[in-house]
C-alpha atoms as a PDB file:
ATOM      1  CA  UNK A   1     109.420  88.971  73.326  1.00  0.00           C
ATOM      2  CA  UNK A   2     108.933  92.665  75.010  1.00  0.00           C
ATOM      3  CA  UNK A   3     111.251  93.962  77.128  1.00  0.00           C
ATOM      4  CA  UNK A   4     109.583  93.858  80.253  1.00  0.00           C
ATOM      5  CA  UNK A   5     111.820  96.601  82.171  1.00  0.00           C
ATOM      6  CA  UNK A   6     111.721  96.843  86.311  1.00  0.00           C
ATOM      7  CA  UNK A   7     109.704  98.526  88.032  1.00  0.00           C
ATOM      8  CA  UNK A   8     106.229  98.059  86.733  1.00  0.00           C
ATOM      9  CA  UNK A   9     103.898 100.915  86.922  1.00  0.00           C
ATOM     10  CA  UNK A  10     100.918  98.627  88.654  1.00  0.00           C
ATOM     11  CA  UNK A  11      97.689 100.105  87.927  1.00  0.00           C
ATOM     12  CA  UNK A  12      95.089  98.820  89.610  1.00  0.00           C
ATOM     13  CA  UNK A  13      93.986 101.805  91.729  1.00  0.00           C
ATOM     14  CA  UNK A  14      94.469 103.908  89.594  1.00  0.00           C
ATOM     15  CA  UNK A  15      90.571 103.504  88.298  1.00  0.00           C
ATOM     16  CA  UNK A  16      87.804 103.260  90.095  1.00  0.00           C
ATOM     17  CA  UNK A  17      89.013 101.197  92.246  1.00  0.00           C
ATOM     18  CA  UNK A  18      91.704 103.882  94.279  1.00  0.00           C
ATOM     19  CA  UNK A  19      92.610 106.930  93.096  1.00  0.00           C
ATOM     20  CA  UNK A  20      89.523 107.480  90.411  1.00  0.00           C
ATOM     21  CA  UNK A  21      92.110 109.550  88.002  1.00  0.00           C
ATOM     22  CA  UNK A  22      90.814 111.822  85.713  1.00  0.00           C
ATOM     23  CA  UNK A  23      91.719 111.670  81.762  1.00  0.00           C
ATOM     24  CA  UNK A  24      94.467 114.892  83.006  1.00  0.00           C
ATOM     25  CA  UNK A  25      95.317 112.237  85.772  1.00  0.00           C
ATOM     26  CA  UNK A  26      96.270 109.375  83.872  1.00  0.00           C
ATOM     27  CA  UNK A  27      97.919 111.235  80.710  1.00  0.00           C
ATOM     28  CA  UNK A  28     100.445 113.194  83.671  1.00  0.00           C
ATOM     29  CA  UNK A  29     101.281 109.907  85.333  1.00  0.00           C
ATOM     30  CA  UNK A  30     101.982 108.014  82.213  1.00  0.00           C
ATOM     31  CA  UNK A  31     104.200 111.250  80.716  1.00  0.00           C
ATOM     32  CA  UNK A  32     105.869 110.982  84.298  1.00  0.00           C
ATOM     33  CA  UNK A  33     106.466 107.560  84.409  1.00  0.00           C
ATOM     34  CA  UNK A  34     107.730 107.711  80.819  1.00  0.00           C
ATOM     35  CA  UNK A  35     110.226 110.460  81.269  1.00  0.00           C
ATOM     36  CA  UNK A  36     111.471 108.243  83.938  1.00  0.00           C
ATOM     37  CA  UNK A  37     112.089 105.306  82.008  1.00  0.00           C
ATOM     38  CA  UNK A  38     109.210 103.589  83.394  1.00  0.00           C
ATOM     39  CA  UNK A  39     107.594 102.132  80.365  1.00  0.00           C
ATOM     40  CA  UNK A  40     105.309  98.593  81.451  1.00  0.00           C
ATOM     41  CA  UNK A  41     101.941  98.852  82.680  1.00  0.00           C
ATOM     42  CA  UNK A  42     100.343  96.293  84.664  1.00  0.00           C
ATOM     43  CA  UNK A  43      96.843  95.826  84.383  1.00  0.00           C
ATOM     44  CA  UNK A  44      93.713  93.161  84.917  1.00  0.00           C
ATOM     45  CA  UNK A  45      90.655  93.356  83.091  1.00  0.00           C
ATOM     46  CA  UNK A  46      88.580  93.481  85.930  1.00  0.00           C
ATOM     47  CA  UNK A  47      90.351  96.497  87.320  1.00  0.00           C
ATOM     48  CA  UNK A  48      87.684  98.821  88.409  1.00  0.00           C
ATOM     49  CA  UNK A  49      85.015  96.838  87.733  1.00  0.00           C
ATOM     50  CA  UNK A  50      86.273  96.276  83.623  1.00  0.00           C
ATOM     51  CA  UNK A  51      86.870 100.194  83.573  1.00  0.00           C
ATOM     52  CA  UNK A  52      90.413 100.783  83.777  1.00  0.00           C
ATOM     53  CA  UNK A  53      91.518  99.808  81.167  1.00  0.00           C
ATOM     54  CA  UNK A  54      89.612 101.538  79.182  1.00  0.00           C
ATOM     55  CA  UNK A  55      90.305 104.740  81.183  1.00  0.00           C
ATOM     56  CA  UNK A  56      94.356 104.291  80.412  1.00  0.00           C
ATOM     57  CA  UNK A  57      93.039 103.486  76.676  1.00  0.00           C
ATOM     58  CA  UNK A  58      91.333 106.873  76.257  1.00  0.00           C
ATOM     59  CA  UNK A  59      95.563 108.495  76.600  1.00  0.00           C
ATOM     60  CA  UNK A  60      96.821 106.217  74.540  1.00  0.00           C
ATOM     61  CA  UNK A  61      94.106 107.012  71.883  1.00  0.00           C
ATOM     62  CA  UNK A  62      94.498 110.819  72.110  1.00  0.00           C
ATOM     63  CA  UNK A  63      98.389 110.182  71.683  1.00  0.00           C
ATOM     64  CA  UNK A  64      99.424 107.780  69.320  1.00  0.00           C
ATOM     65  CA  UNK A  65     102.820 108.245  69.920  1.00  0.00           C
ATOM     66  CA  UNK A  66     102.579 106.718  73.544  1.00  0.00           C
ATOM     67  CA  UNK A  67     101.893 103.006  72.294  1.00  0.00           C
ATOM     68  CA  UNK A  68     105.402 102.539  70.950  1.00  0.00           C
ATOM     69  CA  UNK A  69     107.115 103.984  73.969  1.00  0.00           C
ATOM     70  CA  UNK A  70     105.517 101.399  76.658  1.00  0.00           C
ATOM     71  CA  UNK A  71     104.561  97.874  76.827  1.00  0.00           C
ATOM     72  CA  UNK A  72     101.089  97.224  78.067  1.00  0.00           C
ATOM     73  CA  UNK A  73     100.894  93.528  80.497  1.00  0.00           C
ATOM     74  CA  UNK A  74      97.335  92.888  81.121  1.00  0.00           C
ATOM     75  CA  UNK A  75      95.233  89.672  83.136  1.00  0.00           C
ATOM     76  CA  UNK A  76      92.211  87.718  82.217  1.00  0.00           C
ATOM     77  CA  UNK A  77      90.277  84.435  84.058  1.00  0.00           C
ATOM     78  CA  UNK A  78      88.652  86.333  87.138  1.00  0.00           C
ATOM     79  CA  UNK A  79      84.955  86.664  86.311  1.00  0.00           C
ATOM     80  CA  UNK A  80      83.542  89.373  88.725  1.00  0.00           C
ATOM     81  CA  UNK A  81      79.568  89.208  89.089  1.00  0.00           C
ATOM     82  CA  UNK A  82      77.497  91.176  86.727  1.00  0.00           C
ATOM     83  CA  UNK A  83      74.278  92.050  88.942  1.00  0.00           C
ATOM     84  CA  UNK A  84      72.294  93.808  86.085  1.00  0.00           C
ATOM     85  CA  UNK A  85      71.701  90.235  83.715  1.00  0.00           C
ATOM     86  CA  UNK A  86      70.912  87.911  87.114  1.00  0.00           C
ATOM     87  CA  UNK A  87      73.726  85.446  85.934  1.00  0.00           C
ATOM     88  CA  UNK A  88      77.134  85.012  87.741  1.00  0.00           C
ATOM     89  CA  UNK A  89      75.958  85.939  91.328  1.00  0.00           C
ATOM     90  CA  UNK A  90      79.321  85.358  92.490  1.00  0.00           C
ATOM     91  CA  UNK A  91      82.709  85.777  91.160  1.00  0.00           C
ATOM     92  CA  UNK A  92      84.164  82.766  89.361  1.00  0.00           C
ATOM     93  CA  UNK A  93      87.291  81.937  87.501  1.00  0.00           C
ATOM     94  CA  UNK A  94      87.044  81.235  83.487  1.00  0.00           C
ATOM     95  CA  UNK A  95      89.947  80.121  81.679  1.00  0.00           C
ATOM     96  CA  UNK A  96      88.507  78.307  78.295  1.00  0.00           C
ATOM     97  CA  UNK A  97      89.835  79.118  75.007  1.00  0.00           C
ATOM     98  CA  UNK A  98      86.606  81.164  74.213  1.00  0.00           C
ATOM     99  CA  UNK A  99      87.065  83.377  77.145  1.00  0.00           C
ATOM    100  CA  UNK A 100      90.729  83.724  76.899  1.00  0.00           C
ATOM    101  CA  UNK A 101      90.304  85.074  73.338  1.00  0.00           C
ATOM    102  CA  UNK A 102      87.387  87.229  73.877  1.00  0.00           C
ATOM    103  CA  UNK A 103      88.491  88.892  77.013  1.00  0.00           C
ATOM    104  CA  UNK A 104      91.863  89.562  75.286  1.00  0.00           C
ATOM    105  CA  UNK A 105      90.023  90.730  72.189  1.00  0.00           C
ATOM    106  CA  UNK A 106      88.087  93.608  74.530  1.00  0.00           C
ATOM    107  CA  UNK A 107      90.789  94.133  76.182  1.00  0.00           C
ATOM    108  CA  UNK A 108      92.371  95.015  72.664  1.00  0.00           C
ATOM    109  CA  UNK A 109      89.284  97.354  72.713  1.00  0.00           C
ATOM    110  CA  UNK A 110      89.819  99.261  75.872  1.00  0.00           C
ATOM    111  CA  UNK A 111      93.333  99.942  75.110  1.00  0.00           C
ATOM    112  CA  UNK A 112      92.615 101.132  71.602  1.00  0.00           C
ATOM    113  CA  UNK A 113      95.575  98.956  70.572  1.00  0.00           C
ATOM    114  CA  UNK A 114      95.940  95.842  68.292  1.00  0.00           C
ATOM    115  CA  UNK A 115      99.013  94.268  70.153  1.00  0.00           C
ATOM    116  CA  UNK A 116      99.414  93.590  73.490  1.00  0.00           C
ATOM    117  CA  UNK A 117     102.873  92.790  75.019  1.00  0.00           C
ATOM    118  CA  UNK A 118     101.603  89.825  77.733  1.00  0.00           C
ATOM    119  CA  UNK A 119      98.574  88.376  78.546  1.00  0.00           C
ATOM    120  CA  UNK A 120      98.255  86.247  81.941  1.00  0.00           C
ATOM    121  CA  UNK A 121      96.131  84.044  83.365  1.00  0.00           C
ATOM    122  CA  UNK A 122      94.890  85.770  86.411  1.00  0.00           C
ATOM    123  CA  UNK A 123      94.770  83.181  88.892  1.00  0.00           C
ATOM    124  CA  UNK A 124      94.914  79.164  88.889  1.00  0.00           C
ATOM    125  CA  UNK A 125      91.330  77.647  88.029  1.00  0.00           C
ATOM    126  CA  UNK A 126      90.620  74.563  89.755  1.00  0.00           C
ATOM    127  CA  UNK A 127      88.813  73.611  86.556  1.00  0.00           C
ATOM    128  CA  UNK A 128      91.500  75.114  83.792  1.00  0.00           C
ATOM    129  CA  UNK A 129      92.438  72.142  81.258  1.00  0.00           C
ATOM    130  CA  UNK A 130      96.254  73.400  79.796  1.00  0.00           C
ATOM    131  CA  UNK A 131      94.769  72.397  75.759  1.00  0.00           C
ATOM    132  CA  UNK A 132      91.880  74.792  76.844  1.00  0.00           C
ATOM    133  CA  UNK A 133      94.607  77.783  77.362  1.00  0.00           C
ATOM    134  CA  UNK A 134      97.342  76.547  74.856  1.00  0.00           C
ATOM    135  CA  UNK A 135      94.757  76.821  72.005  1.00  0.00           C
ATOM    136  CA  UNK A 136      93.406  80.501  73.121  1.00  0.00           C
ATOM    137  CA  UNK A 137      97.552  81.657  73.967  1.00  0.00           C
ATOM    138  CA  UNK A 138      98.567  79.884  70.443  1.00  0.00           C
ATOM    139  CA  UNK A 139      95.478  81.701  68.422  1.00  0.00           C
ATOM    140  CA  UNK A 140      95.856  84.840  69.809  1.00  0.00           C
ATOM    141  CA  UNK A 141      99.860  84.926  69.248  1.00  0.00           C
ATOM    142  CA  UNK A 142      99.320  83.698  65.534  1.00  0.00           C
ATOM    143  CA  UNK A 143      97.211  86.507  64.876  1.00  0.00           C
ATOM    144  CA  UNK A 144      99.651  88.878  66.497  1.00  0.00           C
ATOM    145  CA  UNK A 145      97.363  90.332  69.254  1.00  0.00           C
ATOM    146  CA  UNK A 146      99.257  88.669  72.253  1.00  0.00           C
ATOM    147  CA  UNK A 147     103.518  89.231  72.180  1.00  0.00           C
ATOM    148  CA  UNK A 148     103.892  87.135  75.214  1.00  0.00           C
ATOM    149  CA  UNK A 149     101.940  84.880  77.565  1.00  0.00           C
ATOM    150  CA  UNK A 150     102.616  83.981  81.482  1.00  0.00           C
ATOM    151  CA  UNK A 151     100.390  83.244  84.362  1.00  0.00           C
ATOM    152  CA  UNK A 152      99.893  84.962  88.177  1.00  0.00           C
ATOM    153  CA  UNK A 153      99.864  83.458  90.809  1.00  0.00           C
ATOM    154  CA  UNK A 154     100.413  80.054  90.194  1.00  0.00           C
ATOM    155  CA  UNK A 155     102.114  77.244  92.065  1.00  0.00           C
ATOM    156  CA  UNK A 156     105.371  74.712  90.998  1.00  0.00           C
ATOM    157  CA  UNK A 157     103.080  71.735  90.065  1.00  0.00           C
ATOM    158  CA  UNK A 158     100.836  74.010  87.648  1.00  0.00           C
ATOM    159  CA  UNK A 159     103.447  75.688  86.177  1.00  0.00           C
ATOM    160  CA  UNK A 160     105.291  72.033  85.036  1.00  0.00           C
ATOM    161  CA  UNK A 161     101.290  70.925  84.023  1.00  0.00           C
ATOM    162  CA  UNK A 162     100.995  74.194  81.640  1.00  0.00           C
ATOM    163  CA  UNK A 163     104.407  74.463  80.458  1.00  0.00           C
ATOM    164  CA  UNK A 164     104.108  70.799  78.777  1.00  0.00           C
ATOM    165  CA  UNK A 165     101.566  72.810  76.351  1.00  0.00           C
ATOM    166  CA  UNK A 166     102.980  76.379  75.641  1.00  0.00           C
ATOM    167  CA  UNK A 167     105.460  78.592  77.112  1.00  0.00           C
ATOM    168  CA  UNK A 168     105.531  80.366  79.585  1.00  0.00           C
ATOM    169  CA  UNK A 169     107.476  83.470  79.847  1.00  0.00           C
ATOM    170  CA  UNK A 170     106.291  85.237  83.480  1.00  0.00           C
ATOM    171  CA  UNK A 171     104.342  84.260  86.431  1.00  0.00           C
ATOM    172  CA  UNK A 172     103.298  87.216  88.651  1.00  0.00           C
ATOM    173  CA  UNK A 173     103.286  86.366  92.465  1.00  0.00           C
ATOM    174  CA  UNK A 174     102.911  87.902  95.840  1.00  0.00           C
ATOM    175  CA  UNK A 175     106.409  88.375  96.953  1.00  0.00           C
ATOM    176  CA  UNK A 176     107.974  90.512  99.705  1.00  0.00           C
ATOM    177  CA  UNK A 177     110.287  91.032 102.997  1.00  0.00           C
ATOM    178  CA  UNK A 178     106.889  90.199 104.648  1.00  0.00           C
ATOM    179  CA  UNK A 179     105.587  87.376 101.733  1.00  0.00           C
ATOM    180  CA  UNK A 180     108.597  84.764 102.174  1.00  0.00           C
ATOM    181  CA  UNK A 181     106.374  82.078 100.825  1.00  0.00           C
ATOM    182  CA  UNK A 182     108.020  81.693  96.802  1.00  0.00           C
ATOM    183  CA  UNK A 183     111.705  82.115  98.475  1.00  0.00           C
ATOM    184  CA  UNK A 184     111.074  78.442  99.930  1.00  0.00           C
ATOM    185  CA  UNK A 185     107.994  76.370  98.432  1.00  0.00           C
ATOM    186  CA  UNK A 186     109.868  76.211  95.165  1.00  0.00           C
ATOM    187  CA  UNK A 187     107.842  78.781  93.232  1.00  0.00           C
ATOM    188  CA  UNK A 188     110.717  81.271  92.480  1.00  0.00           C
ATOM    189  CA  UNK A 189     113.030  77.671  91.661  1.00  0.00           C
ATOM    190  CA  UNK A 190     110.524  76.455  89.015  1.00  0.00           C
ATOM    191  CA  UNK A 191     110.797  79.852  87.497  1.00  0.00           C
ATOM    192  CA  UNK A 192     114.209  79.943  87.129  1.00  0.00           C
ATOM    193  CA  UNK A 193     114.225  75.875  86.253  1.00  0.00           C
ATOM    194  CA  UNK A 194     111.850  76.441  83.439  1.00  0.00           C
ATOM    195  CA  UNK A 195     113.191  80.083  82.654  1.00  0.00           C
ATOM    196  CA  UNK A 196     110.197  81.940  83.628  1.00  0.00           C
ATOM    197  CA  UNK A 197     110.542  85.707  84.866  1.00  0.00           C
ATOM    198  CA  UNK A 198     108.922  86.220  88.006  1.00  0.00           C
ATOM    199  CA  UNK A 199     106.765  89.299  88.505  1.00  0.00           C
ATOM    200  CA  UNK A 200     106.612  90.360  92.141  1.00  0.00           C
ATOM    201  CA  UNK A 201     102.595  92.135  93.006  1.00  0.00           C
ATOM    202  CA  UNK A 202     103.073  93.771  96.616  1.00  0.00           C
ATOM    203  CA  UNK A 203     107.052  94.310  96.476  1.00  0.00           C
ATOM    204  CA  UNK A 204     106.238  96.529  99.923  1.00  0.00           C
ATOM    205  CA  UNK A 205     104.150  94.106 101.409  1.00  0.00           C
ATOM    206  CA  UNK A 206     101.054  95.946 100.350  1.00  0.00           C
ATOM    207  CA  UNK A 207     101.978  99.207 102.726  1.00  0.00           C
ATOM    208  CA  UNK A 208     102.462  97.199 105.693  1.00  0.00           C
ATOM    209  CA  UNK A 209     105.818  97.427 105.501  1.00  0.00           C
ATOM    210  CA  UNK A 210     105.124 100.706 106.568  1.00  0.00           C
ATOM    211  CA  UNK A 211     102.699  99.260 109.544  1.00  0.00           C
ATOM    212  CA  UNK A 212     104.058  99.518 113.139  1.00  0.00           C
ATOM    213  CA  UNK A 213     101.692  97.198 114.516  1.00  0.00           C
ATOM    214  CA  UNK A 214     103.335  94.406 112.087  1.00  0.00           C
ATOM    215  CA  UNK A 215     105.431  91.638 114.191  1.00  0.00           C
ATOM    216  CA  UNK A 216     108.377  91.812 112.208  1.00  0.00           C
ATOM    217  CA  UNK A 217     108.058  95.736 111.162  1.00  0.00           C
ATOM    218  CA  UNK A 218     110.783  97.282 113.533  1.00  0.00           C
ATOM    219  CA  UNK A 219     113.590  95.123 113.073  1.00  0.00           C
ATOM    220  CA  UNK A 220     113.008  94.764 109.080  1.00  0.00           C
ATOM    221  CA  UNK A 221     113.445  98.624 109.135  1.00  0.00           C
ATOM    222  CA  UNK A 222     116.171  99.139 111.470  1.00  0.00           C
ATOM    223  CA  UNK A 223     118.169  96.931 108.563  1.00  0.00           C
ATOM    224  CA  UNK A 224     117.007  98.409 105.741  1.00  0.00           C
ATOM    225  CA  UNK A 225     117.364 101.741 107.460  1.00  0.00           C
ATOM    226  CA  UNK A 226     121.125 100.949 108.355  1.00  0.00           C
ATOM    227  CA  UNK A 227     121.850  99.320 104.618  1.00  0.00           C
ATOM    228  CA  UNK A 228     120.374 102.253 103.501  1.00  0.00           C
ATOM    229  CA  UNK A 229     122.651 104.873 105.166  1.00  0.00           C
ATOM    230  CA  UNK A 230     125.708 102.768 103.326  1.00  0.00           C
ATOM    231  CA  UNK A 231     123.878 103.745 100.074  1.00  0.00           C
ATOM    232  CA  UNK A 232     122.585 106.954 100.651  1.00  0.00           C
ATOM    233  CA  UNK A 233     119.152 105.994  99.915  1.00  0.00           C
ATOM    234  CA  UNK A 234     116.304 105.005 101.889  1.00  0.00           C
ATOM    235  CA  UNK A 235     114.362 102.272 103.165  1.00  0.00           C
ATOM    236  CA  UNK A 236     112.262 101.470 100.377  1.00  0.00           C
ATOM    237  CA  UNK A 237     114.791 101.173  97.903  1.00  0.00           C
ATOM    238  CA  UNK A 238     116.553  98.529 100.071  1.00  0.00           C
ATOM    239  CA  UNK A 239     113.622  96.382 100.121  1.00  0.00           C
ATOM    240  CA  UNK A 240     112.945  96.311  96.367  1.00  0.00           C
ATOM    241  CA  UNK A 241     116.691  95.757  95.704  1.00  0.00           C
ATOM    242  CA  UNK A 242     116.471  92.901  98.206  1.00  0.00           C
ATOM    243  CA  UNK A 243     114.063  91.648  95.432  1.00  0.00           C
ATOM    244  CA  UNK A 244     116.460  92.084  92.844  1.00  0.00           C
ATOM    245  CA  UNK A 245     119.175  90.146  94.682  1.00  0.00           C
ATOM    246  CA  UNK A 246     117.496  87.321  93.734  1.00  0.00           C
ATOM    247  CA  UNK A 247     118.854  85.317  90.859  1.00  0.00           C
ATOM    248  CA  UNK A 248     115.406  84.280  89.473  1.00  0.00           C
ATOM    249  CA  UNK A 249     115.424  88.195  88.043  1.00  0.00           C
ATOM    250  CA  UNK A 250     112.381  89.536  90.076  1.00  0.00           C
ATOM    251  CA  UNK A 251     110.485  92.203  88.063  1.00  0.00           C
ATOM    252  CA  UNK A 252     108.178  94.265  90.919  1.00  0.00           C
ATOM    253  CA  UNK A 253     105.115  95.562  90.298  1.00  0.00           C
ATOM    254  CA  UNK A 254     104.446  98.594  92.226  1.00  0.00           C
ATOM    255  CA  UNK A 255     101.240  99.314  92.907  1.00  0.00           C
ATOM    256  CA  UNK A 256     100.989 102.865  93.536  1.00  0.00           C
ATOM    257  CA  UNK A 257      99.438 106.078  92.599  1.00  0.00           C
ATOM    258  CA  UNK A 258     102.409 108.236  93.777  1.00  0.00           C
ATOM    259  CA  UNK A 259     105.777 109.080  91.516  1.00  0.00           C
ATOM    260  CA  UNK A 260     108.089 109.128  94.246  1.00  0.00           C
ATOM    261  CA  UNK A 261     106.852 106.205  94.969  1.00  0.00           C
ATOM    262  CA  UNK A 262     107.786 104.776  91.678  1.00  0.00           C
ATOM    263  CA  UNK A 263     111.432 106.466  91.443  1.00  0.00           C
ATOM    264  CA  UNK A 264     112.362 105.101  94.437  1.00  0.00           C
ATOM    265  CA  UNK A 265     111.388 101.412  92.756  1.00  0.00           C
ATOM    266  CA  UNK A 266     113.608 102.402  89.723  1.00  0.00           C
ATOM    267  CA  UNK A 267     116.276 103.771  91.420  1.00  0.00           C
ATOM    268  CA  UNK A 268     116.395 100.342  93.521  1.00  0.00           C
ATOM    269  CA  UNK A 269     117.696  98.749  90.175  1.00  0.00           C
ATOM    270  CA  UNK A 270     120.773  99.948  90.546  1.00  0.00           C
ATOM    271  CA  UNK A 271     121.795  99.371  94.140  1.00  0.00           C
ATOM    272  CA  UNK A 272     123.895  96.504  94.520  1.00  0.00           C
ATOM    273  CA  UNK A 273     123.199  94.363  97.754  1.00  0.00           C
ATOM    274  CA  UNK A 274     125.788  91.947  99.165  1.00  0.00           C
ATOM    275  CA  UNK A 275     124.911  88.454  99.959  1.00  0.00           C
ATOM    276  CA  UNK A 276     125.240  89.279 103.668  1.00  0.00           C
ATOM    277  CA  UNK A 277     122.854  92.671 103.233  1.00  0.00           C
ATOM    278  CA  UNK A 278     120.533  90.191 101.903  1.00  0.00           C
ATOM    279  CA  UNK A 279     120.382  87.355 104.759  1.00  0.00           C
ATOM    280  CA  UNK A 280     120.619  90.303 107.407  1.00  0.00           C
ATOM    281  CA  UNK A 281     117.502  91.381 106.089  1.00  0.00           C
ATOM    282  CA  UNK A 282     116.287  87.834 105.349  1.00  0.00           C
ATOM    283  CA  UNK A 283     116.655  87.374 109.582  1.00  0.00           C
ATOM    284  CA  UNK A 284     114.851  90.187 110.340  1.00  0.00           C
ATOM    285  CA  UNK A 285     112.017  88.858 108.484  1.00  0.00           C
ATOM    286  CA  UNK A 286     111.985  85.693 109.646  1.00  0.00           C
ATOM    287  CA  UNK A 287     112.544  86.377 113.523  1.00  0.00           C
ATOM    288  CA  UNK A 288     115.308  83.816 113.600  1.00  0.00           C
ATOM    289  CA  UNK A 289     118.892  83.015 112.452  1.00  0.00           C
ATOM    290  CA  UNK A 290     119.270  80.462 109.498  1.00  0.00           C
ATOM    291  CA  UNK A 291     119.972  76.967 110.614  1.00  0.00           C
END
């Protein structure tokens, strides 16, 4: 199993679909991000548009030495419309062995790699059958091309239906100060019931933490601000930590195309909350005291 190392480096806009980074562009922000220890690389397939991938790919092939120093987590299910052949006029979700394999295979491809460290399922398909994605996951690991396998996204009840067939080893879920959701409908318990490390997409509540107009926005900072003073650090920091308080071992996946951005995230690994830090936070978000 990789070692899947907080933060990680979430690169969805960095394509097409955000920043548009040039090959200079991507080869400075992986060299940054792996002088600062940050080493795993979340991607999708479909990231702009079935580009990006290929785009980080094209650094990775002009340096060899990079592969060994990072560990590459990519997605596969989403099927985004492909206007140019007439078929699949809408997005759709595809999670048979046959797709599974051959999206991973390309994906392979892009990345100009023969390994890569975990595949997920991008989202829950109403119409996934587990033997479908055991028999693609078990394939693809025999033949070496897959380290590790987890999901995104998925629910308590689907994660007990797949993990009767294979294991899994992360799910990656919304999760914030301002996306409370897996702290109570038993997502974040059935990962830590069926060890399974949860991956946290939008640690910062997808920038509006950073949103005045947000309900809850002023009194969530005024406690991370004031935590933050005890730790000489800032706001940001507090909130990821708050993540890492969690004993389910939240990995986040920041989504950014800014360094800073991405220290902050790894300096939050160190920063010990207390138990009360946490629920004084936990309050702010919520608007109310616990019962």
């Amino acid at each position: 199993m990789p070692t899947i190392k907080a933060p990680i480096a979430g690169c969805m806009r960095w394509g097409k679909w955000g920043a548009d980074f040039s090959f200079t562009d991507y080869s400075n922000v992986i060299e940054a991000c792996i002088e600062a220890g940050i080493t795993s690389f979340d991607h999708a397939d479909i990231y702009g548009d079935y580009t990006t991938e290929a785009a980080f790919g094209k650094v990775l092939q002009s340096q060899s030495s990079i592969r060994t120093k990072i560990q590459i987590i990519t997605k596969c299910g989403i099927v985004l419309p492909n206007p140019q052949s007439g078929i699949d006029a809408i997005k759709t979700y595809n999670t048979t062995a046959r797709h599974i394999i051959q999206s991973a295979e390309q994906s392979l491809l892009h990345f100009g790699t023969d390994y890569i460290d975990v595949l997920l399922i991008h989202r829950p398909d109403p119409l996934m059958h587990p033997l479908e994605i055991a028999e693609a996951v078990h394939t693809l690991q025999q033949q070496g091309k897959i380290l590790s396998f987890g999901v995104s996204n998925f629910l308590p009840h689907q994660l007990k239906m797949l993990s009767k067939y294979l294991k899994i080893e992360y799910n990656q879920i919304e999760a914030s100060i301002l996306h409370l959701h897996p702290f109570v409908d038993g997502t974040l318990d059935a990962c830590i019931e069926h060890n399974i490390t949860p991956m946290a997409w939008s640690p910062l509540g997808g920038g509006l933490i950073n949103d005045d107009n947000h309900p809850r926005y002023r009194s969530i900072i005024q406690v991370a601000t004031t935590i933050a003073t005890r730790f000489n650090t800032g706001a940001n920091e507090i909130l990821i930590a708050w993540l890492h308080k969690h004993p389910s071992g939240i990995l986040p996946v920041v989504g950014t195309t800014k360094m800073e951005r991405l220290i902050q995230a790894k300096n939050a690994a160190s920063i010990q909350l207390t138990d009360e830090d946490w629920f004084r936070l936990w309050v702010a978000a919520r608007g109310e005291e616990i019962a």
